[in-house]
C-alpha atoms as a PDB file:
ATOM      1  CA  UNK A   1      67.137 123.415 105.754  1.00  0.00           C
ATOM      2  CA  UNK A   2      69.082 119.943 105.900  1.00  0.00           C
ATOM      3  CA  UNK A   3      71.800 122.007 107.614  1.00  0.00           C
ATOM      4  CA  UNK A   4      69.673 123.930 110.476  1.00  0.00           C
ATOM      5  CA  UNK A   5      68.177 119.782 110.547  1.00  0.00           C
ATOM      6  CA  UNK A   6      71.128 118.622 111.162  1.00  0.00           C
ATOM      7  CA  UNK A   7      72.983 121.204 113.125  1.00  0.00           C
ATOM      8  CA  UNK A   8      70.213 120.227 115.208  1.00  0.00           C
ATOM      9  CA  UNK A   9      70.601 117.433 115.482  1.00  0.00           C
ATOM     10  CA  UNK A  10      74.347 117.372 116.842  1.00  0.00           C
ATOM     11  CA  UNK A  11      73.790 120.354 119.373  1.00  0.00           C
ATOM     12  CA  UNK A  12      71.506 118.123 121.298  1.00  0.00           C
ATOM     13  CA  UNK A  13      72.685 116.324 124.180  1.00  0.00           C
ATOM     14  CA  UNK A  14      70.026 113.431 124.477  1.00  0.00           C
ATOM     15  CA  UNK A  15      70.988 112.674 121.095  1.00  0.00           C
ATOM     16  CA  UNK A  16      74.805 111.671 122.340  1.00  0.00           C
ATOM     17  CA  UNK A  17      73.147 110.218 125.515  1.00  0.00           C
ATOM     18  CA  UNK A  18      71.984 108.095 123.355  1.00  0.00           C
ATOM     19  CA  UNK A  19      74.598 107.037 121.157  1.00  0.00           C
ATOM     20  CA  UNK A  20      76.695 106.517 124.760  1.00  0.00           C
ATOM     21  CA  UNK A  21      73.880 104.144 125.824  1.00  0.00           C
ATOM     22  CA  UNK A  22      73.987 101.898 122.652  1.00  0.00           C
ATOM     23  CA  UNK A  23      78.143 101.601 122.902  1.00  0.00           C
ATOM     24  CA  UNK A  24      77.505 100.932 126.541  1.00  0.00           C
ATOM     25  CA  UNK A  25      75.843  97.662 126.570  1.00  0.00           C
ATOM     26  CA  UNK A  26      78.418  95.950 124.318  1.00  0.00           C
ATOM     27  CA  UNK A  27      81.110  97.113 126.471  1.00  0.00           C
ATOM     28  CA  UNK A  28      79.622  96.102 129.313  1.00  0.00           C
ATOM     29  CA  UNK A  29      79.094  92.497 127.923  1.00  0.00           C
ATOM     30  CA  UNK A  30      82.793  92.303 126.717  1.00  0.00           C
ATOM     31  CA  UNK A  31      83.717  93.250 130.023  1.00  0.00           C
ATOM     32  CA  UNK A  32      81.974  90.435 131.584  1.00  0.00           C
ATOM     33  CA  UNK A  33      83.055  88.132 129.093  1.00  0.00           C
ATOM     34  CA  UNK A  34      86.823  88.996 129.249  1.00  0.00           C
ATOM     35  CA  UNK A  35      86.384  88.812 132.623  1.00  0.00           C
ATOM     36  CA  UNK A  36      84.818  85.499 133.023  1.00  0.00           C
ATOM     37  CA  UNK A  37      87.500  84.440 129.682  1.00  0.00           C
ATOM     38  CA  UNK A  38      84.424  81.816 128.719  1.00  0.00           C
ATOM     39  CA  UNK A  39      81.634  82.232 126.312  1.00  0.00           C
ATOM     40  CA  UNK A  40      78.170  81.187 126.579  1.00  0.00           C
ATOM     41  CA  UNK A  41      77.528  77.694 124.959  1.00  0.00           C
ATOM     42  CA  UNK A  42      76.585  78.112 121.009  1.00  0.00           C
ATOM     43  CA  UNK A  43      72.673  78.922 120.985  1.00  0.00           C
ATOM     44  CA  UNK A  44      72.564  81.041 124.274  1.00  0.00           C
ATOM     45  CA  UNK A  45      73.123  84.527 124.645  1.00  0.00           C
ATOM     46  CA  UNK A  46      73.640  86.676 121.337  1.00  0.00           C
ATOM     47  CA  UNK A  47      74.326  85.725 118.448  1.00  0.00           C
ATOM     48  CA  UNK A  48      78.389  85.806 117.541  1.00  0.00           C
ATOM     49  CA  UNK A  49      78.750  85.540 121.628  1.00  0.00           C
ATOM     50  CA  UNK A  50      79.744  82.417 121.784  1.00  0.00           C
ATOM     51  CA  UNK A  51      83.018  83.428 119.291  1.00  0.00           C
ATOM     52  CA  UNK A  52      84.425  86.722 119.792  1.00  0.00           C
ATOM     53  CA  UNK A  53      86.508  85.322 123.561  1.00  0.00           C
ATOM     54  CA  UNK A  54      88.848  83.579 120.947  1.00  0.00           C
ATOM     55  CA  UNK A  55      88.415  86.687 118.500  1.00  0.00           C
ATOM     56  CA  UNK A  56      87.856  89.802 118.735  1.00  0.00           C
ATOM     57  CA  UNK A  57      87.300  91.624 115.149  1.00  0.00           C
ATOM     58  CA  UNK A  58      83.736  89.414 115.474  1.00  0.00           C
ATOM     59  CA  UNK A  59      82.615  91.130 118.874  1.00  0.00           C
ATOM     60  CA  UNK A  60      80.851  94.497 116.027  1.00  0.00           C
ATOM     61  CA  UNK A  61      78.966  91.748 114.853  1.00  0.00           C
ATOM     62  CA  UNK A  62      77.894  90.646 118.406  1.00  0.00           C
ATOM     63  CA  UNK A  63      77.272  94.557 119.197  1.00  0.00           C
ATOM     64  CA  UNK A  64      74.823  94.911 115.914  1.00  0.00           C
ATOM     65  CA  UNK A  65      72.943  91.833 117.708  1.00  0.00           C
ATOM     66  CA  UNK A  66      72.652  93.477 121.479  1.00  0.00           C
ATOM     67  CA  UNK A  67      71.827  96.510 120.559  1.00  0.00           C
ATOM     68  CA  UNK A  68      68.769  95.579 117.631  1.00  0.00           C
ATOM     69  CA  UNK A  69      66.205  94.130 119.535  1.00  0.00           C
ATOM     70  CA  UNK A  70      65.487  96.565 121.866  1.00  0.00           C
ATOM     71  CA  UNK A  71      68.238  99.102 122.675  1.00  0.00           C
ATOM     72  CA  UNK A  72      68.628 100.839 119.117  1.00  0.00           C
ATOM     73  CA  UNK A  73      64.776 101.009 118.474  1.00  0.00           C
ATOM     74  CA  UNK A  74      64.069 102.948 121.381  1.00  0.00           C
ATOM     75  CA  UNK A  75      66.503 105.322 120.512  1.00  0.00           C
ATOM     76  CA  UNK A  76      65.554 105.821 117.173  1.00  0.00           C
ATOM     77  CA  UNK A  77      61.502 105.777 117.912  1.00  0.00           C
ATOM     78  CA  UNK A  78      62.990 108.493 120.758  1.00  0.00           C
ATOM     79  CA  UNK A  79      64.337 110.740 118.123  1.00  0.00           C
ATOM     80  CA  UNK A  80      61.986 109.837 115.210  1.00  0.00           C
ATOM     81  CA  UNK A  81      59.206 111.025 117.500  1.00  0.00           C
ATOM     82  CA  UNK A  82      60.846 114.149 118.232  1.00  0.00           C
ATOM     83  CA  UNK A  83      60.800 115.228 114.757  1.00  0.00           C
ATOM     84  CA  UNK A  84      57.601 116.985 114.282  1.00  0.00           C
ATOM     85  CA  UNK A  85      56.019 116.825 117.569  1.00  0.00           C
ATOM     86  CA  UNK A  86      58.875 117.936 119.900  1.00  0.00           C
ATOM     87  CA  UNK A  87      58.583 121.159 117.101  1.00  0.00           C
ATOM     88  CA  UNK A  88      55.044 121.499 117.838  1.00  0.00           C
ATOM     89  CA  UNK A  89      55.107 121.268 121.692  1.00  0.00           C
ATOM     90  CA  UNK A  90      58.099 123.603 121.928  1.00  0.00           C
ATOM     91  CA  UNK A  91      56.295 126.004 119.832  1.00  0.00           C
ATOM     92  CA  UNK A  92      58.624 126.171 116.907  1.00  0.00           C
ATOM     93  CA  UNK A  93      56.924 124.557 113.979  1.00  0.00           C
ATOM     94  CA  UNK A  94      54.999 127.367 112.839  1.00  0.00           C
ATOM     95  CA  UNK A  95      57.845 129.962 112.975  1.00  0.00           C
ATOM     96  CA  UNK A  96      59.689 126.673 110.880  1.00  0.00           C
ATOM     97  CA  UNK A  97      56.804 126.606 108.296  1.00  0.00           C
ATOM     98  CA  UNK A  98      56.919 130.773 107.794  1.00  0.00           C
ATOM     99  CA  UNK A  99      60.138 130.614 105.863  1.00  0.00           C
ATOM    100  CA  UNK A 100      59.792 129.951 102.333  1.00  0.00           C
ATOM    101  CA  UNK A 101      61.130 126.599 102.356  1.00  0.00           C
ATOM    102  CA  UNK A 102      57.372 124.410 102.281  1.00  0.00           C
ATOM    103  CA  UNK A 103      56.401 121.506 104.542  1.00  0.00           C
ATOM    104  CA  UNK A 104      57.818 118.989 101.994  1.00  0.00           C
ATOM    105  CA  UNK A 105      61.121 120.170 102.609  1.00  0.00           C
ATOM    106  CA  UNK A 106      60.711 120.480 106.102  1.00  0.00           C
ATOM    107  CA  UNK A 107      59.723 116.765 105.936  1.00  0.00           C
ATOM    108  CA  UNK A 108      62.300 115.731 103.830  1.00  0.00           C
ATOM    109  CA  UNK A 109      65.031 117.746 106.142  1.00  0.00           C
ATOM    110  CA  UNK A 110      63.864 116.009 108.885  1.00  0.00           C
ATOM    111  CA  UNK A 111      63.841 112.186 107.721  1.00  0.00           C
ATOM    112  CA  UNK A 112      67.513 113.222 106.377  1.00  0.00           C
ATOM    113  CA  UNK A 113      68.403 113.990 109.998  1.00  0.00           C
ATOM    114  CA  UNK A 114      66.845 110.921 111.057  1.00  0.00           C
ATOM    115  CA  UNK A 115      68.748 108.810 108.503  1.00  0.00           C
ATOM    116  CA  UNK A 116      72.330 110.412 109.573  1.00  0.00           C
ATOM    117  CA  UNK A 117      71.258 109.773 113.212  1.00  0.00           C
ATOM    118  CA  UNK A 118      70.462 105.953 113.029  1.00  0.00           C
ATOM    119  CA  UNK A 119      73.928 105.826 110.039  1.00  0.00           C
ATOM    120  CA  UNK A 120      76.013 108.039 112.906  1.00  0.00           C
ATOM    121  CA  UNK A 121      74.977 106.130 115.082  1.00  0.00           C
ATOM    122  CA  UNK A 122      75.553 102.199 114.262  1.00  0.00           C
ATOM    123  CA  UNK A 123      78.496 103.321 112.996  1.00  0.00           C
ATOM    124  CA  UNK A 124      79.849 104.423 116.340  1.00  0.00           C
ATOM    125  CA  UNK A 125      78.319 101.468 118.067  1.00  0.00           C
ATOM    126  CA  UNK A 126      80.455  98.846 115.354  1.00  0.00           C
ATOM    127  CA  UNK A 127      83.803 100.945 115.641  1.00  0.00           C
ATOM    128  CA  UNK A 128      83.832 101.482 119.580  1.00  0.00           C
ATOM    129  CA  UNK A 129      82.940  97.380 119.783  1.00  0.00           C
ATOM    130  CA  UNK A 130      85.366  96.754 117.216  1.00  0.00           C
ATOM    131  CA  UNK A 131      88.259  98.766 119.398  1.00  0.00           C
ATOM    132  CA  UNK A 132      87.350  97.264 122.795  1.00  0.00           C
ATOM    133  CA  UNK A 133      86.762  93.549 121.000  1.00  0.00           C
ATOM    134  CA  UNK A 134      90.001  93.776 119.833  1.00  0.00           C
ATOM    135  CA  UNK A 135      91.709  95.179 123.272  1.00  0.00           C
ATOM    136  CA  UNK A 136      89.801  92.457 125.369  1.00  0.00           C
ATOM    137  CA  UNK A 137      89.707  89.602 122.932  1.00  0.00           C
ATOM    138  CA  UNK A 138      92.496  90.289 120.411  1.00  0.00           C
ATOM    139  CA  UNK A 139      92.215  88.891 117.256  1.00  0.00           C
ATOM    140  CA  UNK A 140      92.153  85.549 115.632  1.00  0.00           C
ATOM    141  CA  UNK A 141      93.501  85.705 112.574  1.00  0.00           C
ATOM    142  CA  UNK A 142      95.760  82.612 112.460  1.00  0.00           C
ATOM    143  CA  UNK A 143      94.015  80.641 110.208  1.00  0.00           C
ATOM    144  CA  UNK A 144      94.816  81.103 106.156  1.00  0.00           C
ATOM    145  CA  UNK A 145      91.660  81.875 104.016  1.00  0.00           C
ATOM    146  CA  UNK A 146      91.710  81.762 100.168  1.00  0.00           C
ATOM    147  CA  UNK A 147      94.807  82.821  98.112  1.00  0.00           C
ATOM    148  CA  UNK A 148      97.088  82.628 100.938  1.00  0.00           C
ATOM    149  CA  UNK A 149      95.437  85.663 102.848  1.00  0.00           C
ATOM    150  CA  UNK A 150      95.435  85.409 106.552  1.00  0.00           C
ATOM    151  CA  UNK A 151      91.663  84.551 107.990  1.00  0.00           C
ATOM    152  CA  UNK A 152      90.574  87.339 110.436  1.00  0.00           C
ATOM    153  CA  UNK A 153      87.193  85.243 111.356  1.00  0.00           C
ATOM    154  CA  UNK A 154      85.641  82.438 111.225  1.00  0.00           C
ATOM    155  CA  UNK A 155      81.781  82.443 109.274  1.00  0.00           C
ATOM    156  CA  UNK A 156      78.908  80.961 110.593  1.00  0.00           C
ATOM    157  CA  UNK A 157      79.097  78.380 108.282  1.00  0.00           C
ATOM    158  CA  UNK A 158      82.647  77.403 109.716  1.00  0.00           C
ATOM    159  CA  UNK A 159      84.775  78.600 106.831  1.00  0.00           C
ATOM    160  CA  UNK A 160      87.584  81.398 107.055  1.00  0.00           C
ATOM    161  CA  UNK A 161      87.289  84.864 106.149  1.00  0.00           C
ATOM    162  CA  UNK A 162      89.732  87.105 105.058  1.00  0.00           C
ATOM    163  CA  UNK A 163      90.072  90.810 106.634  1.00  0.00           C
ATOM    164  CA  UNK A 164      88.891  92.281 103.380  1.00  0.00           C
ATOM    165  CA  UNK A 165      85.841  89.706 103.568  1.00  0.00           C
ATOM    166  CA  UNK A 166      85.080  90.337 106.772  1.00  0.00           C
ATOM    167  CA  UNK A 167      84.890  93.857 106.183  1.00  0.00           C
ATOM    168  CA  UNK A 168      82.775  93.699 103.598  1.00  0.00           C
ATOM    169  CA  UNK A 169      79.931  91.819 105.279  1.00  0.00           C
ATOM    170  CA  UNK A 170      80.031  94.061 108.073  1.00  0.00           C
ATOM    171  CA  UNK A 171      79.295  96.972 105.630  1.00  0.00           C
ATOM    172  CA  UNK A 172      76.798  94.739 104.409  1.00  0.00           C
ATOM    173  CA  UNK A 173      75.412  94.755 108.166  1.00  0.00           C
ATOM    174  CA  UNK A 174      75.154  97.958 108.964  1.00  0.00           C
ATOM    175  CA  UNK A 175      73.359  99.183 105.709  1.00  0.00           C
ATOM    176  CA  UNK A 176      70.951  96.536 106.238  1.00  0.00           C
ATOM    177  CA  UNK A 177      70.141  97.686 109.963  1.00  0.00           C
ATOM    178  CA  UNK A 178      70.430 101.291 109.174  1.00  0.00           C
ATOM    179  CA  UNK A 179      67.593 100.554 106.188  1.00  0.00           C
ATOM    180  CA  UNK A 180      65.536  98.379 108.769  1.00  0.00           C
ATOM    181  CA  UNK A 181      65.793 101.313 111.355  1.00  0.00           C
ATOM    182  CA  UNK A 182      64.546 103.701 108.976  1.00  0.00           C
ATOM    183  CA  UNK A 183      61.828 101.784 108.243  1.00  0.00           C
ATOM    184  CA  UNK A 184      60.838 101.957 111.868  1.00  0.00           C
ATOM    185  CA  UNK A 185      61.635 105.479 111.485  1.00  0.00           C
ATOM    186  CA  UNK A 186      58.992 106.374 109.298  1.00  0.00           C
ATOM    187  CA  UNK A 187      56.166 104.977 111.236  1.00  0.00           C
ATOM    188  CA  UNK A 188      57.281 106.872 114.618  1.00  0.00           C
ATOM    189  CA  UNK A 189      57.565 110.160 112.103  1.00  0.00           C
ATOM    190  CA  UNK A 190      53.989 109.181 110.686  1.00  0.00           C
ATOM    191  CA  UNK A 191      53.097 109.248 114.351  1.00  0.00           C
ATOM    192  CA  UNK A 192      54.898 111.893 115.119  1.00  0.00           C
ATOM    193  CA  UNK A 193      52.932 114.378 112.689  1.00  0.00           C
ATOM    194  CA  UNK A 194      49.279 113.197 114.213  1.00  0.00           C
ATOM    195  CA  UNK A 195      50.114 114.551 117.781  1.00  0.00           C
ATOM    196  CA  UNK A 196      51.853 117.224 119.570  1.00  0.00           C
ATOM    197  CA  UNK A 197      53.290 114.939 122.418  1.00  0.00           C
ATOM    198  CA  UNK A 198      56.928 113.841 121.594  1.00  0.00           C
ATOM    199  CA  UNK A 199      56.852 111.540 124.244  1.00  0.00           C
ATOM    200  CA  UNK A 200      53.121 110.208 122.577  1.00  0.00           C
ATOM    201  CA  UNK A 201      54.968 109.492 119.481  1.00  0.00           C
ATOM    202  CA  UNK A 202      57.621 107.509 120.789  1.00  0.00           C
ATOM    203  CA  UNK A 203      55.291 105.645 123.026  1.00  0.00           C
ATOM    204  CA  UNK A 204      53.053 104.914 119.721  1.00  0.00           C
ATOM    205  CA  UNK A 205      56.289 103.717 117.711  1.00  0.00           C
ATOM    206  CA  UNK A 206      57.176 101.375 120.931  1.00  0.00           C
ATOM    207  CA  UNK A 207      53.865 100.021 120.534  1.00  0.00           C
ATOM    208  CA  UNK A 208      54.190  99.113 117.018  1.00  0.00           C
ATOM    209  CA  UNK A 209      57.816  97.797 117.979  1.00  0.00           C
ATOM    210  CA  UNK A 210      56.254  95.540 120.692  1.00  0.00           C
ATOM    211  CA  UNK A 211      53.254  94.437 118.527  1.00  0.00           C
ATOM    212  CA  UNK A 212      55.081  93.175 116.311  1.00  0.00           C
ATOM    213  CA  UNK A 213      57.673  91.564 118.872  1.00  0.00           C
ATOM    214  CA  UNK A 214      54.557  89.536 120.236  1.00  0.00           C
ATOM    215  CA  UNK A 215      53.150  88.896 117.318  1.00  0.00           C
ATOM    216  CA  UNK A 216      56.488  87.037 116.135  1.00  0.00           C
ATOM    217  CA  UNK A 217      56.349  84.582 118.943  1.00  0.00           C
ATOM    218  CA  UNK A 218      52.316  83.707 118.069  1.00  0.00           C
ATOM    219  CA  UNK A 219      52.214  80.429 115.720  1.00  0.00           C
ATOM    220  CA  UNK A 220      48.671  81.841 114.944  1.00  0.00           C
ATOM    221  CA  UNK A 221      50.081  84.922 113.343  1.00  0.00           C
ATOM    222  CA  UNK A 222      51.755  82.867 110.823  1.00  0.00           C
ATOM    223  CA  UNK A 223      49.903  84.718 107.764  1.00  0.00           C
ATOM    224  CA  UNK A 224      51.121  88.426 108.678  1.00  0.00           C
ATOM    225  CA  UNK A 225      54.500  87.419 109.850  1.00  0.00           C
ATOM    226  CA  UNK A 226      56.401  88.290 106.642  1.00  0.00           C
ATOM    227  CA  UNK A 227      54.799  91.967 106.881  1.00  0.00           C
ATOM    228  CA  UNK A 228      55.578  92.540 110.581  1.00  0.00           C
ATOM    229  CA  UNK A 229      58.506  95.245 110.836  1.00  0.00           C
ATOM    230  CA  UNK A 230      60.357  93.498 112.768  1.00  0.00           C
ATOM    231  CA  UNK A 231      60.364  89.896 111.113  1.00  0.00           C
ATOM    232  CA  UNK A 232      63.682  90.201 108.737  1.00  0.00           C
ATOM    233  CA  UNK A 233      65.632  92.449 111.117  1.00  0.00           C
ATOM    234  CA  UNK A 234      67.953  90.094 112.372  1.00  0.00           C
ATOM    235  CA  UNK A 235      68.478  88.965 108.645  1.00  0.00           C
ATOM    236  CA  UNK A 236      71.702  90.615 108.397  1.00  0.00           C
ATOM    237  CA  UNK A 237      73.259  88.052 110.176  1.00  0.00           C
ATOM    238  CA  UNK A 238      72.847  85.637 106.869  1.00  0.00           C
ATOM    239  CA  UNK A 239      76.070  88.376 105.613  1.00  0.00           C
ATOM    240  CA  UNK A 240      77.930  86.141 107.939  1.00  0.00           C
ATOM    241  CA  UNK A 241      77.065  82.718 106.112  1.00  0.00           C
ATOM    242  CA  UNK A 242      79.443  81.544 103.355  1.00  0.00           C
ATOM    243  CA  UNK A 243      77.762  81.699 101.253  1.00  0.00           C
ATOM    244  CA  UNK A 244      75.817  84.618 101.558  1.00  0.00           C
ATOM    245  CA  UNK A 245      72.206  84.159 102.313  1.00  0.00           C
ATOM    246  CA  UNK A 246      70.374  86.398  99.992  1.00  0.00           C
ATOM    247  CA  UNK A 247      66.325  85.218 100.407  1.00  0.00           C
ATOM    248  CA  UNK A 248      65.548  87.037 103.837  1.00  0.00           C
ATOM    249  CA  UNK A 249      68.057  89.861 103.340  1.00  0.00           C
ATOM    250  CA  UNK A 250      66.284  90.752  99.798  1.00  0.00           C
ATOM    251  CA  UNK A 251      62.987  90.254 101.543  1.00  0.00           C
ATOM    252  CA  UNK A 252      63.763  92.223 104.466  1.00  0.00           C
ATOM    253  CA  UNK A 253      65.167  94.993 102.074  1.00  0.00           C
ATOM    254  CA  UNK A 254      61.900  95.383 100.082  1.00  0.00           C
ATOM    255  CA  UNK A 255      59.994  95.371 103.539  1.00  0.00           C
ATOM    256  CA  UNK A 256      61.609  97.740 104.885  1.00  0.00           C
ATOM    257  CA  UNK A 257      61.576  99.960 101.613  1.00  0.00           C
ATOM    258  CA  UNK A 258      58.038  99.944 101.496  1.00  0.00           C
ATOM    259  CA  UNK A 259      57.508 100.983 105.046  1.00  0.00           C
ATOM    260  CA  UNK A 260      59.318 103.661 103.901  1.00  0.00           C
ATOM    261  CA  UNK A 261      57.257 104.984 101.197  1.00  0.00           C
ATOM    262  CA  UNK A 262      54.287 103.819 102.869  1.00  0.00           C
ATOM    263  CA  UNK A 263      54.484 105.870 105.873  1.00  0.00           C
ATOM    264  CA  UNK A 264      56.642 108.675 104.755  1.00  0.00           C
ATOM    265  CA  UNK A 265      53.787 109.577 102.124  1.00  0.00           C
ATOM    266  CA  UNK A 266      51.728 108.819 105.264  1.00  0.00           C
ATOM    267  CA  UNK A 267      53.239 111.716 106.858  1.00  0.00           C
ATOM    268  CA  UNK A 268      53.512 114.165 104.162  1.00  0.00           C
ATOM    269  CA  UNK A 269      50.018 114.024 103.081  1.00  0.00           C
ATOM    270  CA  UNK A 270      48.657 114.588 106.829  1.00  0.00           C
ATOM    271  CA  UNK A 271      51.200 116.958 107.395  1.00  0.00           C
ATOM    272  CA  UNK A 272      51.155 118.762 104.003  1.00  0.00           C
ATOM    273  CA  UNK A 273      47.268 119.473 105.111  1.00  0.00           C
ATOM    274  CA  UNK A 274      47.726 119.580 108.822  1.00  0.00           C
ATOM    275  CA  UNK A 275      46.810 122.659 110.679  1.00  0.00           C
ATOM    276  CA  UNK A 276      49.789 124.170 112.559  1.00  0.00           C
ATOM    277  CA  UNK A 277      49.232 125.955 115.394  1.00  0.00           C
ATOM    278  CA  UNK A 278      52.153 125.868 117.320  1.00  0.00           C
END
């Protein structure tokens, strides 16, 4: 069933759409930017703007930051609410639920689609940024980090990282957004198995998304700001400190985790006893 999920999942053509989408805003920026050949001041703009004109292998970094906020969630909540409700309105689900296979594995199929989606996808957004960073900006690896190696970046806190280093915090990164997308994930799916309406789904996991985007910017909301979904996302960015930052990123990791057993068992127990129709 992962298979059919995921064969699925390829054969669609929003689903590239919207991988084109994310990779086009970045390239779009860098275009600008190499254009203009001047960054916005440090503080404006994204963060790692202000240091990928003078090198390039930081402008992934500077993608993960355009395309969080806002892009990247829409696309996921547009897929995520697809999952079970785009099934149900196109009349499928039930003809799904006759094979032998049982609505937990259906469910389980289905967030494993949604996890190689949002992992497919980032991953595609950090390598095209990474080519055209490089083509625009080139790199700036002429500083010499620690045993000799030659620095490919600079960190946030101003000291030199190797290639390897570098590397390895972008890994970092990415697993960290990919985890905070699939928390977001399993709310729209939660969502998604209460209606029929794709497009109801999506709109309900935008309106979480913007909640807690408002919410964030409210000094009164102090008290529920650690639990918002959206609080620790742009934690990753501490990968880029030397040393690491570990408080928000663990934080933001057990956050996230919970939202994902919260609301996946959310959405197996309604739709373990839901009654399918369509």
């Amino acid at each position: 069933m992962i298979g059919v999920e995921l064969r699925k999942l390829v054969l669609r053509p929003r689903v590239w759409v919207s991988v084109l989408l994310l990779c086009l805003l970045p390239a779009i920026v860098g275009v600008f930017l190499a254009t203009a050949d001047f960054a916005p001041p440090p503080g404006q703009g994204g963060a790692f703007l202000s240091a990928v004109v003078s090198d390039g292998s930081l402008f992934p970094a500077a993608a993960l930051a355009l395309v969080l906020p806002l892009f990247l969630p829409i696309a996921v909540a547009v897929v995520a609410g697809d999952s079970v409700a785009g099934e149900a309105a196109g009349g499928t689900l039930r003809y799904l639920l006759v094979r032998p296979s049982g609505r937990t594995r259906l469910l389980m199929a289905k967030l494993v689609a949604l996890a190689v989606y949002v992992t497919g996808a980032i991953v595609i957004v950090v390598l095209t940024s990474l080519v055209i960073g490089v083509i625009l900006f080139g790199t700036g690896g002429q500083a010499v980090g620690p045993g000799g190696q030659t620095a490919a970046a600079v960190s946030l806190s101003g000291s030199s990282l190797t290639s390897s280093g570098l590397g390895l915090r972008l890994l970092g990164a990415v697993a960290y957004v990919v985890l905070s997308m699939l928390g977001f994930a399993a709310i729209t799916m939660f969502l998604s198995t209460l209606t029929d309406s794709a497009l109801g789904a999506a709109l309900g996991g935008l309106a979480v998304l913007i909640t807690s985007s408002v919410l964030e910017t409210l000094d009164a909301a102090a008290p529920v700001k650690p639990y918002l979904p959206t609080h620790y996302w742009l934690s990753w960015i501490d990968f880029f400190r030397d040393p690491v930052l570990w408080r928000n990123i663990d934080h933001g990791l057990l956050l996230q985790a919970g939202y994902i057993v919260v609301f996946f068992g959310a959405a197996w127990a309604n739709f373990a006893t839901k009654d399918v129709t369509s």
